[in-house]
Protein backbone atom coordinates (compact mmCIF):
# COMPACT_ATOMS: atom_id res chain seq x y z
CA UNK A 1 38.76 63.86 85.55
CA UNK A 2 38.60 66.11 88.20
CA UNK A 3 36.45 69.39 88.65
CA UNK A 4 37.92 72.61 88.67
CA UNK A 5 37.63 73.45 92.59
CA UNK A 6 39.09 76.59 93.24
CA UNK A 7 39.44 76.03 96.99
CA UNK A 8 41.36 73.10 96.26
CA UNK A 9 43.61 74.67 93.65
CA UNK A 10 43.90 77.67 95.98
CA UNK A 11 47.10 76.86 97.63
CA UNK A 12 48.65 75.95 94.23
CA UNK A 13 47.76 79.02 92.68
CA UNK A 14 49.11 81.25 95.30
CA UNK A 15 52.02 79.77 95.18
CA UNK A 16 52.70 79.97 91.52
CA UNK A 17 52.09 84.03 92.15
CA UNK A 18 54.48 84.14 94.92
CA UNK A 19 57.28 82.02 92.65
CA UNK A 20 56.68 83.74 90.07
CA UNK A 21 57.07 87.57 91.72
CA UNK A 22 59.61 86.27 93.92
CA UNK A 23 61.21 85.46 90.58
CA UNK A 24 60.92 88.61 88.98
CA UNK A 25 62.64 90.32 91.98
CA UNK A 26 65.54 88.85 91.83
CA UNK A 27 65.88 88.79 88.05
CA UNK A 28 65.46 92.69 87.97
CA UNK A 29 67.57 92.97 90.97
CA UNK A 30 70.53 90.95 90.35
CA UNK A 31 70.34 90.01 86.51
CA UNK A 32 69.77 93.19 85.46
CA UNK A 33 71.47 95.53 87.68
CA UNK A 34 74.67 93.39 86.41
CA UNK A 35 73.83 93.99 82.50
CA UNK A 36 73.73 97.39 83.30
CA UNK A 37 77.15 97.70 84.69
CA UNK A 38 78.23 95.66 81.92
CA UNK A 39 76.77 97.87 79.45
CA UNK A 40 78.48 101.21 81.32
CA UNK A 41 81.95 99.29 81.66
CA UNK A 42 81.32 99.56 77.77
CA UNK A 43 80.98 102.92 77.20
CA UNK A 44 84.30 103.47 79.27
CA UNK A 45 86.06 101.49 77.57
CA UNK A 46 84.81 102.72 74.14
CA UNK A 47 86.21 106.16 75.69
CA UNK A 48 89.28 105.07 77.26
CA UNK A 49 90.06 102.60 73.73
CA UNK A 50 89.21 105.68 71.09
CA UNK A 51 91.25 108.44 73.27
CA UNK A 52 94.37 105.48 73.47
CA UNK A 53 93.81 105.04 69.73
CA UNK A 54 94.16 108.16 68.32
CA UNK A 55 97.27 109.17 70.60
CA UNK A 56 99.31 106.38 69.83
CA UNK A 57 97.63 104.68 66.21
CA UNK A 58 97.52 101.07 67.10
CA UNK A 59 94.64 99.69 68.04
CA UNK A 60 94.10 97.58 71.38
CA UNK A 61 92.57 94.72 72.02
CA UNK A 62 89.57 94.57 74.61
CA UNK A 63 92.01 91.73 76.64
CA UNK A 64 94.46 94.85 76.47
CA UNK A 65 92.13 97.59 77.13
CA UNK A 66 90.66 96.11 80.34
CA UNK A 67 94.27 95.25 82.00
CA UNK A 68 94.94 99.06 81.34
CA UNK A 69 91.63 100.47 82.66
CA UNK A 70 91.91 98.27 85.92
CA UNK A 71 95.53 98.97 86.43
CA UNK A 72 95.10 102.68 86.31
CA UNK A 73 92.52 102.96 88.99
């Protein structure tokens, strides 16, 4: 079994660092950013689906609420 040489495990462990950051970038960039607009598309339509619902009194699906929140804009 082989010795623990850092020089020759040098290259290996730099880069598992770089993977791994390079990673986290783009999981906080992309992955995130996305469940945050997902999570304020939410809200809206909890608004826009509460202030339907109490002027008319039937309730709307989410199918139903989306085609009327993208056809309004």
């Amino acid at each position: 079994m082989p010795q623990f040489d850092f020089a020759s495990f040098s290259v290996q462990i730099f880069w598992l660092v770089l993977s791994s950051f390079t990673f986290f970038l783009i999981y906080t960039k992309y992955f995130i950013a996305n469940s945050s607009n997902v999570l304020k598309m939410r809200e809206k339509l909890k608004a826009i689906s509460s202030s339907l619902n109490n002027g008319k009194g039937e309730l709307l699906g989410y199918y139903d609420l989306c085609l009327k929140f993208f056809r309004n804009k």
